[in-house]
PDBML (XML) file of the C-alpha atoms, coordinates in Angstrom:
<?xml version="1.0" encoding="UTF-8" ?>
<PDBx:datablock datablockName="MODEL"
   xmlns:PDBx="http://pdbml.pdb.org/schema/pdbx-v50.xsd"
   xmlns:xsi="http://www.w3.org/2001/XMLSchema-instance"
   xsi:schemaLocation="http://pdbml.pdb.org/schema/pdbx-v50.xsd pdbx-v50.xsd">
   <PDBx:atom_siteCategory>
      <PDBx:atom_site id="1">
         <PDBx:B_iso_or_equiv>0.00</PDBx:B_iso_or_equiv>
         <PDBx:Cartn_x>71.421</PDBx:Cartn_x>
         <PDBx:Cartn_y>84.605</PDBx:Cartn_y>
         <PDBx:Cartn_z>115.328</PDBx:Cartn_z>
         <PDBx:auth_asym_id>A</PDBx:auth_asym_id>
         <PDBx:auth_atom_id>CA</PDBx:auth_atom_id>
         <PDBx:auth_comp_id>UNK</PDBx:auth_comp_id>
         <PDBx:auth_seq_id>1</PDBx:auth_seq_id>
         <PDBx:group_PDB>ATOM</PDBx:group_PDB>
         <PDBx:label_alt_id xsi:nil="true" />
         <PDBx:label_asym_id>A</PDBx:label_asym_id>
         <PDBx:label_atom_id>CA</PDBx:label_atom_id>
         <PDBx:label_comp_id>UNK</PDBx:label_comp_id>
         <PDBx:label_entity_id>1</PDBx:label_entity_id>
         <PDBx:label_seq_id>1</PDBx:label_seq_id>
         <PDBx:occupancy>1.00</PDBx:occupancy>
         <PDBx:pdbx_PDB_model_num>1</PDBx:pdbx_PDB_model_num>
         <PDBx:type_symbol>C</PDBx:type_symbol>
      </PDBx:atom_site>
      <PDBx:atom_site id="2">
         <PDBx:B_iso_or_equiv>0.00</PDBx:B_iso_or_equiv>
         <PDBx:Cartn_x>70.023</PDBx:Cartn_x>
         <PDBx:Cartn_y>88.120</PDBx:Cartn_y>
         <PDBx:Cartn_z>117.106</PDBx:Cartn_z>
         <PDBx:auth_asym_id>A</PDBx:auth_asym_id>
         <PDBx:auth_atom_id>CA</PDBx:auth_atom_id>
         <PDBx:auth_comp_id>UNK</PDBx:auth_comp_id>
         <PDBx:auth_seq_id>2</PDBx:auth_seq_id>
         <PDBx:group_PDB>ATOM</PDBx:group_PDB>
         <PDBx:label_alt_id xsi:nil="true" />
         <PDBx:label_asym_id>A</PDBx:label_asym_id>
         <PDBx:label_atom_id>CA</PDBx:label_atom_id>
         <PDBx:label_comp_id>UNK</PDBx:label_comp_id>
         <PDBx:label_entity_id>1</PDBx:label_entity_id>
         <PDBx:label_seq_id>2</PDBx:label_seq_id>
         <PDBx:occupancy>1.00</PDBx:occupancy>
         <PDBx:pdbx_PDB_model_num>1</PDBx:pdbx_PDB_model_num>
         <PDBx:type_symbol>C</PDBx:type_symbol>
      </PDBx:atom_site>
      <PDBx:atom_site id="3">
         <PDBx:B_iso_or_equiv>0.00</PDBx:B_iso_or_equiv>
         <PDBx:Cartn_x>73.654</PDBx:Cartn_x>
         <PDBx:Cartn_y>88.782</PDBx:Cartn_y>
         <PDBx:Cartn_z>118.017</PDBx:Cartn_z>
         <PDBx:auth_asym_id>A</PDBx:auth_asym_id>
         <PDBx:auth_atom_id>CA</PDBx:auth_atom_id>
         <PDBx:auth_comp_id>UNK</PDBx:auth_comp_id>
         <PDBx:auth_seq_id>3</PDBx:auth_seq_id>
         <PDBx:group_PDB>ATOM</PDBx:group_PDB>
         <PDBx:label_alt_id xsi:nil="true" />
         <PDBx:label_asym_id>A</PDBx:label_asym_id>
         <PDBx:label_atom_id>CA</PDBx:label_atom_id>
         <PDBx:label_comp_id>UNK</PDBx:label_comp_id>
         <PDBx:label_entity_id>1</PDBx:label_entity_id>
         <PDBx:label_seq_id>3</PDBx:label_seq_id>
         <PDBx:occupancy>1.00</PDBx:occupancy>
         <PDBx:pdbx_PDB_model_num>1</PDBx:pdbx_PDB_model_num>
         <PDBx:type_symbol>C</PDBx:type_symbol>
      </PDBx:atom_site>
      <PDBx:atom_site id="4">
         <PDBx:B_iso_or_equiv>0.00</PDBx:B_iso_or_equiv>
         <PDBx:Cartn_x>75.005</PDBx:Cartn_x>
         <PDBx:Cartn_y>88.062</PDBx:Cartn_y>
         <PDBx:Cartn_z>114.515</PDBx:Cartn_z>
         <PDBx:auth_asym_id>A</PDBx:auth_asym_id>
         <PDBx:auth_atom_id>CA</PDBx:auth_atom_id>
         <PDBx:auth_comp_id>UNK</PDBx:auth_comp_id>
         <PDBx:auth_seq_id>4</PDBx:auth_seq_id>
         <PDBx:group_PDB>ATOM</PDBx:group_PDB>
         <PDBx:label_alt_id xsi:nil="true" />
         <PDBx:label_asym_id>A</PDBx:label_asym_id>
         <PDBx:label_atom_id>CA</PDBx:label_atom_id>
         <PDBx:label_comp_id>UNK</PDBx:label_comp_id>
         <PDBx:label_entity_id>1</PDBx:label_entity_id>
         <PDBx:label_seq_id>4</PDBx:label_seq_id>
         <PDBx:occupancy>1.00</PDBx:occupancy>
         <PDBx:pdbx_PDB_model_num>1</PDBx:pdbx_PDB_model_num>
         <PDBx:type_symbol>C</PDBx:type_symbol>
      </PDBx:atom_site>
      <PDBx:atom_site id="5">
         <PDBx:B_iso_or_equiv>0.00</PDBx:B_iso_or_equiv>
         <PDBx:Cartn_x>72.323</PDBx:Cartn_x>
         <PDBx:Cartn_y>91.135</PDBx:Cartn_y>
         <PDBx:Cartn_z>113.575</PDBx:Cartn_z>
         <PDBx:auth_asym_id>A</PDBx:auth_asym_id>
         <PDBx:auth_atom_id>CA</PDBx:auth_atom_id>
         <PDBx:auth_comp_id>UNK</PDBx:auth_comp_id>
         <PDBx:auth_seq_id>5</PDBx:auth_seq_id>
         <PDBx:group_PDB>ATOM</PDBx:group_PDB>
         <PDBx:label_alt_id xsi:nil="true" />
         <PDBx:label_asym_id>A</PDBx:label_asym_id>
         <PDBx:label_atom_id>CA</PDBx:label_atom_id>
         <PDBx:label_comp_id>UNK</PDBx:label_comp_id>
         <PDBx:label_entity_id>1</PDBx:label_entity_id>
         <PDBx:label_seq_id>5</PDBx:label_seq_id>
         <PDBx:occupancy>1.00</PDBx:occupancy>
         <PDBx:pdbx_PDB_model_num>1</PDBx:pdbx_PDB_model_num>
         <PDBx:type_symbol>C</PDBx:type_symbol>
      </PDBx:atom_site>
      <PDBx:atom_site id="6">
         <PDBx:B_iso_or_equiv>0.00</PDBx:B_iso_or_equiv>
         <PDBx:Cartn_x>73.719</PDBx:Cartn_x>
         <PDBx:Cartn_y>93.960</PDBx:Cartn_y>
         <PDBx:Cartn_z>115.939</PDBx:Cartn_z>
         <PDBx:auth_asym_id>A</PDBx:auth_asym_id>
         <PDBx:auth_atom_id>CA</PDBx:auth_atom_id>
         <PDBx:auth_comp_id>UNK</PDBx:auth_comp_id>
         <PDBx:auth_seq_id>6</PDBx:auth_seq_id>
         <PDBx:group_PDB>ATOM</PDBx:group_PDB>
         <PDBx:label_alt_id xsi:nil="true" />
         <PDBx:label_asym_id>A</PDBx:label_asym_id>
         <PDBx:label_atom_id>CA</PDBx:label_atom_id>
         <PDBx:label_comp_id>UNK</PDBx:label_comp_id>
         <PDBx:label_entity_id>1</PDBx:label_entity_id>
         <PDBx:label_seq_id>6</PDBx:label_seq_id>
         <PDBx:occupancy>1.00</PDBx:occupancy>
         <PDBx:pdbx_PDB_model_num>1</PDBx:pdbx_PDB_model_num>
         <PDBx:type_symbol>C</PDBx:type_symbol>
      </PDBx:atom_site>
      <PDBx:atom_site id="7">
         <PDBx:B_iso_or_equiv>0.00</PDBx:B_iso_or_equiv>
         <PDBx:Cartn_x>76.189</PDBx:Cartn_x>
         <PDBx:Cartn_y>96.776</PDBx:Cartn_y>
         <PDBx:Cartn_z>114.997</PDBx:Cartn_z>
         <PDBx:auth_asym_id>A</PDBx:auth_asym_id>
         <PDBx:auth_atom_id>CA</PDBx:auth_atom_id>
         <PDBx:auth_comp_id>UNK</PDBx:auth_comp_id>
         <PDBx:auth_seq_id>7</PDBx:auth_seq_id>
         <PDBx:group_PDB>ATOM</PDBx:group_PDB>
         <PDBx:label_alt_id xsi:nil="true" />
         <PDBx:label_asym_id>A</PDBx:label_asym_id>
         <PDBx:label_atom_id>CA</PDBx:label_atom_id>
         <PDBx:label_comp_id>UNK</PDBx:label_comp_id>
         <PDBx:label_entity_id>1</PDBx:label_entity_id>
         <PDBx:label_seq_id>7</PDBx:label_seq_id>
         <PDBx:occupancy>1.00</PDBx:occupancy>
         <PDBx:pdbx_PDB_model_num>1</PDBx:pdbx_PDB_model_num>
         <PDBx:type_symbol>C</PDBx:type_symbol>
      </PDBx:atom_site>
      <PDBx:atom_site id="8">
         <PDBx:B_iso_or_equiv>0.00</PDBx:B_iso_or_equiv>
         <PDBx:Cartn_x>78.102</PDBx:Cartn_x>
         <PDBx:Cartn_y>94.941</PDBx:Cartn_y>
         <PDBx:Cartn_z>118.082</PDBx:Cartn_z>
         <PDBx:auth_asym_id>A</PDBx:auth_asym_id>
         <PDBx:auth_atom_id>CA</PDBx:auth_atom_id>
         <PDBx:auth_comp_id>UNK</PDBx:auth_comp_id>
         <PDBx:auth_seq_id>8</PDBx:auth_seq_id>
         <PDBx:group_PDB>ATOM</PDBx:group_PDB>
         <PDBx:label_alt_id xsi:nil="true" />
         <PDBx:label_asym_id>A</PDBx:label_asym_id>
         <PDBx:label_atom_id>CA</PDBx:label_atom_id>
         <PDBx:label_comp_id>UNK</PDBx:label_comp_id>
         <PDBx:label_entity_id>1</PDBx:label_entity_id>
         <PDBx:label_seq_id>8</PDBx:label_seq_id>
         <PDBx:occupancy>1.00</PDBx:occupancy>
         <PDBx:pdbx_PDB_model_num>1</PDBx:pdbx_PDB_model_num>
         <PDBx:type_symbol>C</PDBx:type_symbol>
      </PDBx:atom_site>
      <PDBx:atom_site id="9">
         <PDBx:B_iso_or_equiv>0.00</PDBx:B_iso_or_equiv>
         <PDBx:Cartn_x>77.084</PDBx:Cartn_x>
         <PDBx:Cartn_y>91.919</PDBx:Cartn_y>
         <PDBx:Cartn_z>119.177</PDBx:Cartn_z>
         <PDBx:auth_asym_id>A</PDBx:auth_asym_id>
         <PDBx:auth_atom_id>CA</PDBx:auth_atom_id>
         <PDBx:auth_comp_id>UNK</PDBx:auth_comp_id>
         <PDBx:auth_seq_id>9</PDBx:auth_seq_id>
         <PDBx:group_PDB>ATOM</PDBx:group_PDB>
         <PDBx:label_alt_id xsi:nil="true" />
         <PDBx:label_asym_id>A</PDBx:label_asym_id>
         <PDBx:label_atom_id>CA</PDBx:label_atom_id>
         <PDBx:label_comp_id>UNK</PDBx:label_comp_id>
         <PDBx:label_entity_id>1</PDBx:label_entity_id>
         <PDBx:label_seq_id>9</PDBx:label_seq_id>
         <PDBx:occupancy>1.00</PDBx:occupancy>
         <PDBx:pdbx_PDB_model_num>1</PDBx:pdbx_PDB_model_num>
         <PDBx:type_symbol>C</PDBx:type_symbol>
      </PDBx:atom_site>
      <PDBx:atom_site id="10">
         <PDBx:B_iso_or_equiv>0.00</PDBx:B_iso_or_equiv>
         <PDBx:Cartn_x>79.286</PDBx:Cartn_x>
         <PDBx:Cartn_y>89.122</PDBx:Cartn_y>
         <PDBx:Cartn_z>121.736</PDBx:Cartn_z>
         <PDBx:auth_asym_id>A</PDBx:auth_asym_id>
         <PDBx:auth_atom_id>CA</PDBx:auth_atom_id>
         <PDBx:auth_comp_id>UNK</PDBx:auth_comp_id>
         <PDBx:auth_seq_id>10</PDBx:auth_seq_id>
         <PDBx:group_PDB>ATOM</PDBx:group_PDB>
         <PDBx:label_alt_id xsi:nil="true" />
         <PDBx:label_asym_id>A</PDBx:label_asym_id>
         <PDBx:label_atom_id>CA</PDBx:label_atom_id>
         <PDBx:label_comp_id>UNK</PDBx:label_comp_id>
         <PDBx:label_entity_id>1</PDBx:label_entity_id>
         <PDBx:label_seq_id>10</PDBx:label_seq_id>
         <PDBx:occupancy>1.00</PDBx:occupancy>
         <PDBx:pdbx_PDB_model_num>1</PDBx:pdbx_PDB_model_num>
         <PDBx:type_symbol>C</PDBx:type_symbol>
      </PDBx:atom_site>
      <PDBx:atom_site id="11">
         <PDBx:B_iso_or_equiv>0.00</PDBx:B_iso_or_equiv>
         <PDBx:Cartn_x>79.509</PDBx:Cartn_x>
         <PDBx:Cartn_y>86.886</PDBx:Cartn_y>
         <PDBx:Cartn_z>124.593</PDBx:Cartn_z>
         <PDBx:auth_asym_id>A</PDBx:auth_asym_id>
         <PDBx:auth_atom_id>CA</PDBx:auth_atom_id>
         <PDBx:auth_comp_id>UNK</PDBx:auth_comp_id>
         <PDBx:auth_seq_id>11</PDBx:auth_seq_id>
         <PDBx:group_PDB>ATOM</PDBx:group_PDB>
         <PDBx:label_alt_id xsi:nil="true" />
         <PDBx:label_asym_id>A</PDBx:label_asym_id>
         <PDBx:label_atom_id>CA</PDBx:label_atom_id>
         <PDBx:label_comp_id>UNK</PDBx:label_comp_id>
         <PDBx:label_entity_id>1</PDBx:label_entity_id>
         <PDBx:label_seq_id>11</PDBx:label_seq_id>
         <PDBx:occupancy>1.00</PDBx:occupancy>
         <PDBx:pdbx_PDB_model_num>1</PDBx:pdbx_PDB_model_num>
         <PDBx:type_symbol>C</PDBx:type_symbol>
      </PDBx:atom_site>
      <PDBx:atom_site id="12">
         <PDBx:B_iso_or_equiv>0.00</PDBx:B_iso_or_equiv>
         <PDBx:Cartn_x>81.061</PDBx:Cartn_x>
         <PDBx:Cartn_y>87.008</PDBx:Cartn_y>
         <PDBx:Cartn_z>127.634</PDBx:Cartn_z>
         <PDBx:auth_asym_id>A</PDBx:auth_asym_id>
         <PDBx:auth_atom_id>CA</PDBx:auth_atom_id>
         <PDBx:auth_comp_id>UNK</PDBx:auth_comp_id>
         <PDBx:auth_seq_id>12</PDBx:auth_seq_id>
         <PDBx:group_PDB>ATOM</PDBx:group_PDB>
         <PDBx:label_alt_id xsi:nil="true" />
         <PDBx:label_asym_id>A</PDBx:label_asym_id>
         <PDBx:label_atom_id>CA</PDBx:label_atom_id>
         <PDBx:label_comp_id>UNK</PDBx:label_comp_id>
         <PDBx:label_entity_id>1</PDBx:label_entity_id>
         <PDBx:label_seq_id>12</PDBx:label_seq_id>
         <PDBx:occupancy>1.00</PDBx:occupancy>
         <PDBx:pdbx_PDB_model_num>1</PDBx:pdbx_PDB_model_num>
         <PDBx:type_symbol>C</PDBx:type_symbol>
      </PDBx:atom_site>
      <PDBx:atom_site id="13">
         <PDBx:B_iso_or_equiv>0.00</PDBx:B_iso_or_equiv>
         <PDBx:Cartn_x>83.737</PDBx:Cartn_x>
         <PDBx:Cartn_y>84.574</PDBx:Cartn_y>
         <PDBx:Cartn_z>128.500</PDBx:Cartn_z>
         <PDBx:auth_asym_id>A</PDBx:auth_asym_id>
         <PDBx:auth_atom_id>CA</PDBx:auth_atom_id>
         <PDBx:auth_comp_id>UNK</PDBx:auth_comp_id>
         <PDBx:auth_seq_id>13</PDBx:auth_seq_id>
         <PDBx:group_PDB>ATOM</PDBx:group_PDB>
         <PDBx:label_alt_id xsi:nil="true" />
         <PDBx:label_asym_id>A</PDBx:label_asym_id>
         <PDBx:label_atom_id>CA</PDBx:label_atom_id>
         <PDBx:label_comp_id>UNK</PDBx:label_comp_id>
         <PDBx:label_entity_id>1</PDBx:label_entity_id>
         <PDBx:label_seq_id>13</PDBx:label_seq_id>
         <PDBx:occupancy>1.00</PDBx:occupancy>
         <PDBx:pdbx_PDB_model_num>1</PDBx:pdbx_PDB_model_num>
         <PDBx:type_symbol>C</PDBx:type_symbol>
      </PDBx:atom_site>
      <PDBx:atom_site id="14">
         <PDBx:B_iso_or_equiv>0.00</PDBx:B_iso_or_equiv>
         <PDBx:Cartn_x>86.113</PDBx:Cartn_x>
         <PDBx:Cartn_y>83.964</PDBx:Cartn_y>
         <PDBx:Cartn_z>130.808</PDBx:Cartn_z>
         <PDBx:auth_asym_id>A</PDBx:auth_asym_id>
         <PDBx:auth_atom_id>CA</PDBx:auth_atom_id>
         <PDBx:auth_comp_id>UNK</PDBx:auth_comp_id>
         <PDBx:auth_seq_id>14</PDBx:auth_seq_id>
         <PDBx:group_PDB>ATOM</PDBx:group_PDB>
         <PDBx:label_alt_id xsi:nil="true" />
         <PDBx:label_asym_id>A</PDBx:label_asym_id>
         <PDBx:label_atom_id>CA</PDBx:label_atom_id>
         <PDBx:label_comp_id>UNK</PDBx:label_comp_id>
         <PDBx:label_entity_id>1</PDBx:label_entity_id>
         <PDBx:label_seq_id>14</PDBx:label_seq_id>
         <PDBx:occupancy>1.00</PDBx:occupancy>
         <PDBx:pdbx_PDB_model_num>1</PDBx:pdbx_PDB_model_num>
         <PDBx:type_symbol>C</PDBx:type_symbol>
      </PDBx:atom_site>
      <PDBx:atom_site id="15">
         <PDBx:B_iso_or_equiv>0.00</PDBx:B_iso_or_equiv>
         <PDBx:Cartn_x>88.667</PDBx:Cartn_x>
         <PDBx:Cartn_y>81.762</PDBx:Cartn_y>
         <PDBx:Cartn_z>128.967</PDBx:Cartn_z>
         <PDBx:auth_asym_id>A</PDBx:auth_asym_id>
         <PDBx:auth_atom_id>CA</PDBx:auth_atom_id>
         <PDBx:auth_comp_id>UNK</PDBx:auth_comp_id>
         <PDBx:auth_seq_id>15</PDBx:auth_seq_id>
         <PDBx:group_PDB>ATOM</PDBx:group_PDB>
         <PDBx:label_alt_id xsi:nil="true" />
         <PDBx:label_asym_id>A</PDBx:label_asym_id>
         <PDBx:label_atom_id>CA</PDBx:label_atom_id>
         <PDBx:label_comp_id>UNK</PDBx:label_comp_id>
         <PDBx:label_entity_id>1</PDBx:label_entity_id>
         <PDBx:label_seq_id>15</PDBx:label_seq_id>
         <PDBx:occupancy>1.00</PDBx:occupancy>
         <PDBx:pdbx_PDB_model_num>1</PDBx:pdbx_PDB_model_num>
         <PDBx:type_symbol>C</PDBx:type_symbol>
      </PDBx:atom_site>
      <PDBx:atom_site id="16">
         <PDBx:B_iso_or_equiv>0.00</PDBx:B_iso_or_equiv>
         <PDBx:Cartn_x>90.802</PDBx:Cartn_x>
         <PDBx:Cartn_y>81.762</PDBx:Cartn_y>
         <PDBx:Cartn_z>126.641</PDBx:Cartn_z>
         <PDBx:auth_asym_id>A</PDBx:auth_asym_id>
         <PDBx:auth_atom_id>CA</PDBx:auth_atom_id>
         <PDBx:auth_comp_id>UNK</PDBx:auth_comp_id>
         <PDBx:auth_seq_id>16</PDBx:auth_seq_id>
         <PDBx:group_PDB>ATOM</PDBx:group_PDB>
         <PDBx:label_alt_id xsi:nil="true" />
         <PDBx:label_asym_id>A</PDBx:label_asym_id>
         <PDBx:label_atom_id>CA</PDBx:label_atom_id>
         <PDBx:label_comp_id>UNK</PDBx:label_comp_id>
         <PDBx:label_entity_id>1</PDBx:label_entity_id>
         <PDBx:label_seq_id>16</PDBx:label_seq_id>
         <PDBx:occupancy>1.00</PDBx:occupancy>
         <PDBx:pdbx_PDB_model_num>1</PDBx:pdbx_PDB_model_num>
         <PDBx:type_symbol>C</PDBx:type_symbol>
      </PDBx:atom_site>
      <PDBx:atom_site id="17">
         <PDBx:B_iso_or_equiv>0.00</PDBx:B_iso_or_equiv>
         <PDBx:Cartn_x>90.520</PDBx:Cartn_x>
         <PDBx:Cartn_y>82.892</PDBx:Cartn_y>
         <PDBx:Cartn_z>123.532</PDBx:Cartn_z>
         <PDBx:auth_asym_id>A</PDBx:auth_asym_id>
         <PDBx:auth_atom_id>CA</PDBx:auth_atom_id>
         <PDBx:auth_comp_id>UNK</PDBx:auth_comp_id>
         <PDBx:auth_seq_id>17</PDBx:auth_seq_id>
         <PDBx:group_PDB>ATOM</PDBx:group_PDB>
         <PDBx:label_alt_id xsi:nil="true" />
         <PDBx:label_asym_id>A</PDBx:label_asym_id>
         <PDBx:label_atom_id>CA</PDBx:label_atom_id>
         <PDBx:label_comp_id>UNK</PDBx:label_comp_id>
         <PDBx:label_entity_id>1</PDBx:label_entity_id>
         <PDBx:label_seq_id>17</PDBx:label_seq_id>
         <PDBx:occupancy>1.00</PDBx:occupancy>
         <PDBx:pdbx_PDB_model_num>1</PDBx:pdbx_PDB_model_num>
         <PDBx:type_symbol>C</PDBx:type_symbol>
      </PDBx:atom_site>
      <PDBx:atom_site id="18">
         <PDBx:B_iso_or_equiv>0.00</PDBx:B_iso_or_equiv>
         <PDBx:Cartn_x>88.824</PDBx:Cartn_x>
         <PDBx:Cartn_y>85.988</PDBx:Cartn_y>
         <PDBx:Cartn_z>124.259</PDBx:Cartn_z>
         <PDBx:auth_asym_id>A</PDBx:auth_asym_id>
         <PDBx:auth_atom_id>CA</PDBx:auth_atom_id>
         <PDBx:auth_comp_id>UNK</PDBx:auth_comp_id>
         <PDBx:auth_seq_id>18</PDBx:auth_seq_id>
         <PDBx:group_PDB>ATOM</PDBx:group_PDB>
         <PDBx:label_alt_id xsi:nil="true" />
         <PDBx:label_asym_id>A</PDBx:label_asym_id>
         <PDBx:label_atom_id>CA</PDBx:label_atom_id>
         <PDBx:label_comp_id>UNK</PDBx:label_comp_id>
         <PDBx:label_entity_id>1</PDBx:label_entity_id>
         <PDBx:label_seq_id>18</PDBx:label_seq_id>
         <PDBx:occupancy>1.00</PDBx:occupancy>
         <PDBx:pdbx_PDB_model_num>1</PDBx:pdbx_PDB_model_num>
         <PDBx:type_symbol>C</PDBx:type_symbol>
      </PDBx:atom_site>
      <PDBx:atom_site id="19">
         <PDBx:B_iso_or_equiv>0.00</PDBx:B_iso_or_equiv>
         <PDBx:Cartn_x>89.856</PDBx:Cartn_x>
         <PDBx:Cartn_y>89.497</PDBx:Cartn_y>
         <PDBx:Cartn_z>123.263</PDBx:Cartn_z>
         <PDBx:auth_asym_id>A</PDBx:auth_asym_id>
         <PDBx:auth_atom_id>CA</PDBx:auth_atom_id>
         <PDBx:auth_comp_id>UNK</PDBx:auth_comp_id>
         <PDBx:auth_seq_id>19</PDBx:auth_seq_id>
         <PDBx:group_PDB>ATOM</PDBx:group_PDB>
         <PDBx:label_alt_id xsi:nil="true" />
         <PDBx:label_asym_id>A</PDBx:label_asym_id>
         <PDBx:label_atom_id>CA</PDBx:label_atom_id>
         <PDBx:label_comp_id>UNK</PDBx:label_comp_id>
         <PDBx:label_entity_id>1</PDBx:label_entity_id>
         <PDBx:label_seq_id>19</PDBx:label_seq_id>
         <PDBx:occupancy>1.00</PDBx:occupancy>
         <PDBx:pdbx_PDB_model_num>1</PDBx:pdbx_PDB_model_num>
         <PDBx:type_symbol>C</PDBx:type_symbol>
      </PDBx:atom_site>
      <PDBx:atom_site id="20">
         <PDBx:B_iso_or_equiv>0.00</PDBx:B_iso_or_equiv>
         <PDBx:Cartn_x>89.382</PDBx:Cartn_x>
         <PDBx:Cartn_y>92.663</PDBx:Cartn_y>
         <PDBx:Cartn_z>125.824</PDBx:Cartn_z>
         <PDBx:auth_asym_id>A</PDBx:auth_asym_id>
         <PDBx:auth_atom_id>CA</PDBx:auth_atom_id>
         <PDBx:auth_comp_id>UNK</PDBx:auth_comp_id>
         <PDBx:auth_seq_id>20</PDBx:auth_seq_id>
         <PDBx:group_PDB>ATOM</PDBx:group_PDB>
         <PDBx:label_alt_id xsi:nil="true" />
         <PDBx:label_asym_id>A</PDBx:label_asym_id>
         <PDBx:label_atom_id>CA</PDBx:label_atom_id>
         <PDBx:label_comp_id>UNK</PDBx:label_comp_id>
         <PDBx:label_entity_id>1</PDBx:label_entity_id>
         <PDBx:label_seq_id>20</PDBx:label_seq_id>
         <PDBx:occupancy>1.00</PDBx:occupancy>
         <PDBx:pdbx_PDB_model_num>1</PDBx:pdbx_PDB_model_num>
         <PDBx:type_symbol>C</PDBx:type_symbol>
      </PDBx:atom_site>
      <PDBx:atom_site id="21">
         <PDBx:B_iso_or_equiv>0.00</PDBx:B_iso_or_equiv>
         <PDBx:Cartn_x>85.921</PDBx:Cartn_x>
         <PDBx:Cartn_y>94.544</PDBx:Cartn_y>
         <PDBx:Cartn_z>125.949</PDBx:Cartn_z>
         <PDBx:auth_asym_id>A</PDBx:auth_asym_id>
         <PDBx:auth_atom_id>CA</PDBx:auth_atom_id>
         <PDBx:auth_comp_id>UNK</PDBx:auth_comp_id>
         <PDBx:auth_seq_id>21</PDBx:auth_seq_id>
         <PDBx:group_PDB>ATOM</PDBx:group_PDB>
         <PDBx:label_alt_id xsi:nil="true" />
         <PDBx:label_asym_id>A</PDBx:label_asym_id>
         <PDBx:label_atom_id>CA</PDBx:label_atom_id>
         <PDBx:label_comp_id>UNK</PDBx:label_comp_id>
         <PDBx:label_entity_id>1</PDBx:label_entity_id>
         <PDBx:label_seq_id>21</PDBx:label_seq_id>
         <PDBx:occupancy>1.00</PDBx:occupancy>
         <PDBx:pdbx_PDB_model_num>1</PDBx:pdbx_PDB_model_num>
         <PDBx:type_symbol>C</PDBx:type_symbol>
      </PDBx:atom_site>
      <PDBx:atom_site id="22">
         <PDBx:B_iso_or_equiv>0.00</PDBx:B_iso_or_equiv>
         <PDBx:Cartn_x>87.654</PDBx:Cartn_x>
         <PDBx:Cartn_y>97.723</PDBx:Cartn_y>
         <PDBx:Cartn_z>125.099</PDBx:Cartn_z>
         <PDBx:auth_asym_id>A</PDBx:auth_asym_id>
         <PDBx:auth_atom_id>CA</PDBx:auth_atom_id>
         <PDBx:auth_comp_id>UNK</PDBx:auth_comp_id>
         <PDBx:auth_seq_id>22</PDBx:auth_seq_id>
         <PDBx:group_PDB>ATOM</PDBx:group_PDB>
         <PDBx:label_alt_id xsi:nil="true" />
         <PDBx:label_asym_id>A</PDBx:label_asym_id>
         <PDBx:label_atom_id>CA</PDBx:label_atom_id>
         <PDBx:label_comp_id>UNK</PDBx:label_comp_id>
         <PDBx:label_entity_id>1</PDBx:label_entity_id>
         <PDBx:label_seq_id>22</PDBx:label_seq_id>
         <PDBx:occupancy>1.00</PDBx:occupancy>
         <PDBx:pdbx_PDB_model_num>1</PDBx:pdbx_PDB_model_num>
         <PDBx:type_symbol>C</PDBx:type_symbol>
      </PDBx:atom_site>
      <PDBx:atom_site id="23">
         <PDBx:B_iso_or_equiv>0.00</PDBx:B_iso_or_equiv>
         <PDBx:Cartn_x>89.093</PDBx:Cartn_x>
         <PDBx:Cartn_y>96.075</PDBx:Cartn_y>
         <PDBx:Cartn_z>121.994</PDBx:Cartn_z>
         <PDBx:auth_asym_id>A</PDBx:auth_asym_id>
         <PDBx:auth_atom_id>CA</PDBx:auth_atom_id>
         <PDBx:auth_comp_id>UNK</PDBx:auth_comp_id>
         <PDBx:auth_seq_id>23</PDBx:auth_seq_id>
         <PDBx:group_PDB>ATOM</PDBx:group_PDB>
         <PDBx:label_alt_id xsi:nil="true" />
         <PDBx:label_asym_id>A</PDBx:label_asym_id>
         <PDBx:label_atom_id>CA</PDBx:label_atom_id>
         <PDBx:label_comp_id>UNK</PDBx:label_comp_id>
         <PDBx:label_entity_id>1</PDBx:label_entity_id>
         <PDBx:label_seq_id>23</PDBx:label_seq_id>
         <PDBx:occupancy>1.00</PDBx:occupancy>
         <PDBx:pdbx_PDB_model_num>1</PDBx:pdbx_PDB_model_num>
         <PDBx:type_symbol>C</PDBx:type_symbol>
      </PDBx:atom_site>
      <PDBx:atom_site id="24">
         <PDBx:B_iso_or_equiv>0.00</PDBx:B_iso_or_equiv>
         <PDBx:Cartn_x>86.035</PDBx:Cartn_x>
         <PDBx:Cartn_y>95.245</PDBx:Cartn_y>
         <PDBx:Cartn_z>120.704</PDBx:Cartn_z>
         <PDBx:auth_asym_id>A</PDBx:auth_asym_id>
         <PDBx:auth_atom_id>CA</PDBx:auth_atom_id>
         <PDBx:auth_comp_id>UNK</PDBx:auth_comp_id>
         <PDBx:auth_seq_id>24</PDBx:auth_seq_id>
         <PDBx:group_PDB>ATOM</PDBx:group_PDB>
         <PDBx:label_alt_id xsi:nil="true" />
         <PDBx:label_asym_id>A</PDBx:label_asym_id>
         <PDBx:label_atom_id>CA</PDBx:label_atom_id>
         <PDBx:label_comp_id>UNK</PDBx:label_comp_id>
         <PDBx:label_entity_id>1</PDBx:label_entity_id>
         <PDBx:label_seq_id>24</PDBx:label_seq_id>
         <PDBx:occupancy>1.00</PDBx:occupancy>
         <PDBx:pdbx_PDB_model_num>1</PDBx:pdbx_PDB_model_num>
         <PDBx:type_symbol>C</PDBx:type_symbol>
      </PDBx:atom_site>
   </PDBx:atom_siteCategory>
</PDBx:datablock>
């Protein structure tokens, strides 16, 4: 819920599906 309020909020994850850092 916190991260749903950020200008840009995520997880880290290692697999699949899971879009660049630099994308985002």
């Amino acid at each position: 819920c916190e991260l749903q309020d950020a200008d840009c909020g995520f997880l880290c994850y290692e697999a699949e599906p899971h879009i660049p850092m630099k994308t985002l």
